[in-house]
Protein backbone atom coordinates (compact mmCIF):
# COMPACT_ATOMS: atom_id res chain seq x y z
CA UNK A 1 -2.73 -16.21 27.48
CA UNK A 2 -6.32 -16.90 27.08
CA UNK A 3 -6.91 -13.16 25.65
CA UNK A 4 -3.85 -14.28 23.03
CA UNK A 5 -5.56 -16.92 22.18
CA UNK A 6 -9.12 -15.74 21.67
CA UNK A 7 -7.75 -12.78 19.42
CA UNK A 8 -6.10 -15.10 17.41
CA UNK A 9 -9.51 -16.55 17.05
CA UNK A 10 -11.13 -13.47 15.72
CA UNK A 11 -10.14 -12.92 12.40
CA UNK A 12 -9.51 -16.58 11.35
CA UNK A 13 -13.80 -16.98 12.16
CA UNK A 14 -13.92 -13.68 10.00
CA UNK A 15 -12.01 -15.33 7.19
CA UNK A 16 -14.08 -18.49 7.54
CA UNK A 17 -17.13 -16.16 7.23
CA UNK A 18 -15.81 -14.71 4.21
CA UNK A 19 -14.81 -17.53 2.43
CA UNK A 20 -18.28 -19.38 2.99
CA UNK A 21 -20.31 -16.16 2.12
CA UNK A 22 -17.73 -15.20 -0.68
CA UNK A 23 -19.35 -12.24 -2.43
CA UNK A 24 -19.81 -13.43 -5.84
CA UNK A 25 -21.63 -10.50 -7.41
CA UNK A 26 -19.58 -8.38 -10.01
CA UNK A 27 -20.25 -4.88 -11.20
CA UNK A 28 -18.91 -2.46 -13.71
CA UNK A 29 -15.59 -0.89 -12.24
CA UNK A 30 -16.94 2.37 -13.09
CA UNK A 31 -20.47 4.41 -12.95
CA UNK A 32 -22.27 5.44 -15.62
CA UNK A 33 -20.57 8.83 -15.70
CA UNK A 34 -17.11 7.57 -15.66
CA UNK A 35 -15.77 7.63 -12.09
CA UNK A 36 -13.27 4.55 -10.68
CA UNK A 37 -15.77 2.53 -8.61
CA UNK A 38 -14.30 0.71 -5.65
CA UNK A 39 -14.10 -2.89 -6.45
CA UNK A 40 -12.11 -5.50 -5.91
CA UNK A 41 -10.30 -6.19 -9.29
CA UNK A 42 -8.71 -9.82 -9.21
CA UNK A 43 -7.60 -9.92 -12.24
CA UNK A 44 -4.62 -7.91 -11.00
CA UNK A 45 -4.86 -8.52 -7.10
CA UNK A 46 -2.09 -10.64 -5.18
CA UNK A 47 -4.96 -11.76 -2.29
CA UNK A 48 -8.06 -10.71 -3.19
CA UNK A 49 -8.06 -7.97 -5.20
CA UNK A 50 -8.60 -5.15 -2.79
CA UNK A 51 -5.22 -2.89 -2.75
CA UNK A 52 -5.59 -3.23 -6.36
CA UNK A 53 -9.21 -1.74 -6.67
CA UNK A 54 -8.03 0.67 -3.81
CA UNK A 55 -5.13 1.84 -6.08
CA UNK A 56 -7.49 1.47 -9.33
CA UNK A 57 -9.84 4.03 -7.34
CA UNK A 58 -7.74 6.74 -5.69
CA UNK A 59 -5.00 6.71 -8.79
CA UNK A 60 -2.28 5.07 -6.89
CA UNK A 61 0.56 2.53 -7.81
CA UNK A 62 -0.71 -0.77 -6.24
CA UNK A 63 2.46 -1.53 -4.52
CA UNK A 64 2.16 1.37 -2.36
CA UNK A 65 -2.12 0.25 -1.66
CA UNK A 66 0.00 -2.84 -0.53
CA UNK A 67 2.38 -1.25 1.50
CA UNK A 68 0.18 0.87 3.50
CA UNK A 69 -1.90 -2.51 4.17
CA UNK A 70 0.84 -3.89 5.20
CA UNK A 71 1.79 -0.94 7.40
CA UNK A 72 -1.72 -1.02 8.89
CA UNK A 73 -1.63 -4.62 9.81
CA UNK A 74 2.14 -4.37 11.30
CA UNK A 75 1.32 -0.99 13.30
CA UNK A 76 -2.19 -0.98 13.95
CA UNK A 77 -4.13 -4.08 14.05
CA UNK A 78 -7.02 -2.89 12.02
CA UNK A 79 -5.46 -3.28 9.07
CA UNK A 80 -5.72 -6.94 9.06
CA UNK A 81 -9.96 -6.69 10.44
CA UNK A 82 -10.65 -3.94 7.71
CA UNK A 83 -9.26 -5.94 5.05
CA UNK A 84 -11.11 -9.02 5.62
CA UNK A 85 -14.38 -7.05 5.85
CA UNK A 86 -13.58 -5.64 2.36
CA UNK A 87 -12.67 -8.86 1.81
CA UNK A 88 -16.49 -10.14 2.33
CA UNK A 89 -18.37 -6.91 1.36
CA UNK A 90 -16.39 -5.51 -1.53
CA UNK A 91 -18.33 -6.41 -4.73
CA UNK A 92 -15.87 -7.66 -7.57
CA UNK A 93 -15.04 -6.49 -10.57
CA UNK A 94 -16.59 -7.61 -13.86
CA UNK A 95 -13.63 -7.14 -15.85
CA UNK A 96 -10.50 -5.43 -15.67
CA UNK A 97 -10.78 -2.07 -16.71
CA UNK A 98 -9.16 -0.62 -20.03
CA UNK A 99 -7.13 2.49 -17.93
CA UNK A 100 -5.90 0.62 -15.27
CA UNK A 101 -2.05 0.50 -16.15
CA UNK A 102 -2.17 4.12 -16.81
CA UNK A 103 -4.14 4.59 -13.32
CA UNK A 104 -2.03 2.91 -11.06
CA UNK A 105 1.35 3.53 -12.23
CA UNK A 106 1.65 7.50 -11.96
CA UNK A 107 4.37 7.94 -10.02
């Protein structure tokens, strides 16, 4: 019970973490020659932002970014632990980006 507990414990510190050293720097959501940077892009995210940057990036709808997440977390564990480290260390976007819409919903 007391290894229950101090898992528990683990990623609500890392969320404390993130929220006090909330990583306020924005960039450009692409580089100079034109390639999808991976960002966090709030202006369309449900949490944070990050399924939708990792959708932005790899040309994916966002609701299946969010459903492998979710997947992830369910099956896995890591899922939840990876996303609040992106949550912390993924710089956000400046803007939203003029091709997103036509990015993220291919299929």
């Amino acid at each position: 019970m007391n290894s229950l507990l101090s898992l528990f414990w683990v990623p609500v510190l890392l969320l404390i973490i993130g929220m006090l050293a909330r990583n306020r720097t924005e960039t450009s959501p692409k580089t100079q020659t034109g390639n999808p940077r991976l960002v966090r892009i709030t202006q369309r995210g449900t949490l944070g932002g990050i399924c939708a940057g990792f959708a932005y990036k790899f040309g994916m709808p966002t609701w299946l970014a969010r459903v492998i997440m979710v997947l992830l977390v369910l099956f896995s564990g890591i899922g939840l632990i990876a996303y609040l480290l992106l949550r912390m260390f993924m710089p956000v976007a400046s803007h939203l980006p003029e091709d997103f819409d036509e990015r993220t919903e291919r299929i």
